[in-house]
Protein backbone atom coordinates (compact mmCIF):
# COMPACT_ATOMS: atom_id res chain seq x y z
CA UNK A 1 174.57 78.07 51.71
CA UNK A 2 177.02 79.09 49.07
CA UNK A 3 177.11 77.48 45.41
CA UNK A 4 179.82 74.88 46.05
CA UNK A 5 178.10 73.72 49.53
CA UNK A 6 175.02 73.44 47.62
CA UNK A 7 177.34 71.48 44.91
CA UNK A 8 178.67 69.61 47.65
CA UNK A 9 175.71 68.30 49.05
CA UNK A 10 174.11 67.39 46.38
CA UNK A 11 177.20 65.28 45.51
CA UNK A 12 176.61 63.80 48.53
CA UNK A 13 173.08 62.76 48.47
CA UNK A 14 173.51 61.28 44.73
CA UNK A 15 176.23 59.33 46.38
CA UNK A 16 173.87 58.18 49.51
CA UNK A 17 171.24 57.27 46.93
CA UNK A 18 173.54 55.06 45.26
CA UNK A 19 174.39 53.04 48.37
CA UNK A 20 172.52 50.01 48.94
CA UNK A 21 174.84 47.70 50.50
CA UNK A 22 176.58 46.24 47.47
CA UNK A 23 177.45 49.41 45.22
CA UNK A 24 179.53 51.20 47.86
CA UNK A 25 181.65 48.08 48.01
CA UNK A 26 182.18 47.87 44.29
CA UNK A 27 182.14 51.49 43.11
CA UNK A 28 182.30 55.04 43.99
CA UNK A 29 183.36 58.61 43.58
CA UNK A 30 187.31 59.43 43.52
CA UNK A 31 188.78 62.66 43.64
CA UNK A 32 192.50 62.81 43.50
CA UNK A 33 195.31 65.76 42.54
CA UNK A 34 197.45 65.60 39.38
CA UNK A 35 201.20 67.79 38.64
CA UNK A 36 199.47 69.44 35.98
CA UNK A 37 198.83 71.11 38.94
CA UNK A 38 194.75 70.09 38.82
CA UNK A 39 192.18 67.71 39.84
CA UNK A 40 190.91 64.60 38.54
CA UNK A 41 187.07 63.45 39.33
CA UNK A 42 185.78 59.51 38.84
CA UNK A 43 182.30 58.81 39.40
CA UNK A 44 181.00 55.00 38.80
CA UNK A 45 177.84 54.78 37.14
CA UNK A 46 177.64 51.20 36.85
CA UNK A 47 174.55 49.24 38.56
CA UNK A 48 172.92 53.49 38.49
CA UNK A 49 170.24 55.23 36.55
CA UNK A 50 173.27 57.14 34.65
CA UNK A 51 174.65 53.68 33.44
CA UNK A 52 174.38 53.12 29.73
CA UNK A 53 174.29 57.17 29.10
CA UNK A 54 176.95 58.87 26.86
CA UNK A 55 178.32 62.09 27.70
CA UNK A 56 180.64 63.31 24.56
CA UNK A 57 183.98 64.91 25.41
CA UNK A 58 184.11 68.35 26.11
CA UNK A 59 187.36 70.49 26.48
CA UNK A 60 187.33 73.81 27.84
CA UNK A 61 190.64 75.48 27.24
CA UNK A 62 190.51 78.97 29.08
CA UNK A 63 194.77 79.10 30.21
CA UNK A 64 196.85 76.81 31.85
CA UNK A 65 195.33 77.29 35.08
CA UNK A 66 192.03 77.67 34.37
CA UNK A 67 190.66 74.24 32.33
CA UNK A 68 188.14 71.54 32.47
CA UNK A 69 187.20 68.85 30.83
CA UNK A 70 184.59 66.18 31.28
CA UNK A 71 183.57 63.08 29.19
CA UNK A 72 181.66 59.24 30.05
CA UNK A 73 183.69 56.16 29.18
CA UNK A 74 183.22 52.45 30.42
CA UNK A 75 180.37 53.60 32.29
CA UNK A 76 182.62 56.24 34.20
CA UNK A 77 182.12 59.82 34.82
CA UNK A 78 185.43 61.50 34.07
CA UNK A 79 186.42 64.99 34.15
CA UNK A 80 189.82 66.29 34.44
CA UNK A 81 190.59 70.37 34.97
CA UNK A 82 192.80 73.25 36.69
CA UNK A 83 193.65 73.79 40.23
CA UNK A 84 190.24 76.33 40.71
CA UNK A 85 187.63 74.52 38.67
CA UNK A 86 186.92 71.47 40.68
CA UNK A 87 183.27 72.67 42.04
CA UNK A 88 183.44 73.38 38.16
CA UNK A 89 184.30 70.08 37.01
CA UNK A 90 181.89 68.57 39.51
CA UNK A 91 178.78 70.95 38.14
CA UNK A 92 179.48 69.31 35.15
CA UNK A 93 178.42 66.16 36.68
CA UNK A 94 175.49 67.41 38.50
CA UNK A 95 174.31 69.35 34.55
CA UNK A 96 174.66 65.71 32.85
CA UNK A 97 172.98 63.64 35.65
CA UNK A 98 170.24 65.91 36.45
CA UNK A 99 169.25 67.21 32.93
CA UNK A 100 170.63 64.92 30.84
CA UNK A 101 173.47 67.40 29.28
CA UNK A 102 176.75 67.23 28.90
């Protein structure tokens, strides 16, 4: 299994965990494109064990292309980057909610 399955699945499973018949209905994970050209990633933590923890903005600024950034606000995962950093951007996530880093 390569890194980003591994990533993937993971993803997943957090996501299964957090489904209990009521969360799924209210919140969620979105991924969605931007022109920049990139990718922007929001994960709900509300009604989670992530809700309540801060995750101070980071920027990483490599070219235009190649970017990521990542933050909490409003009980919302948010990370923002470049076209090729998504499994990036989502690592991120994993980092914060499995070892509480940002």
């Amino acid at each position: 299994m390569s890194d980003s399955e591994d990533l993937l699945a993971w993803l997943q499973d957090w996501y299964a965990r957090q489904c209990n018949g009521d969360w799924e209905h209210e919140w969620g994970v979105k991924v969605a494109t931007i022109d920049n050209p990139g990718w922007t990633v929001e994960i709900d933590l509300e009604e989670t064990d992530l809700e309540g923890r801060e995750c101070p903005r980071q920027d990483v600024n490599r070219s235009a292309q190649d970017w990521v950034w990542a933050w909490t606000a409003e009980n919302t995962f948010h990370a923002a980057c470049g076209p090729g950093n998504l499994s990036e951007a989502l690592a991120l996530f994993r980092t914060w909610a499995t070892a509480h880093v940002c």
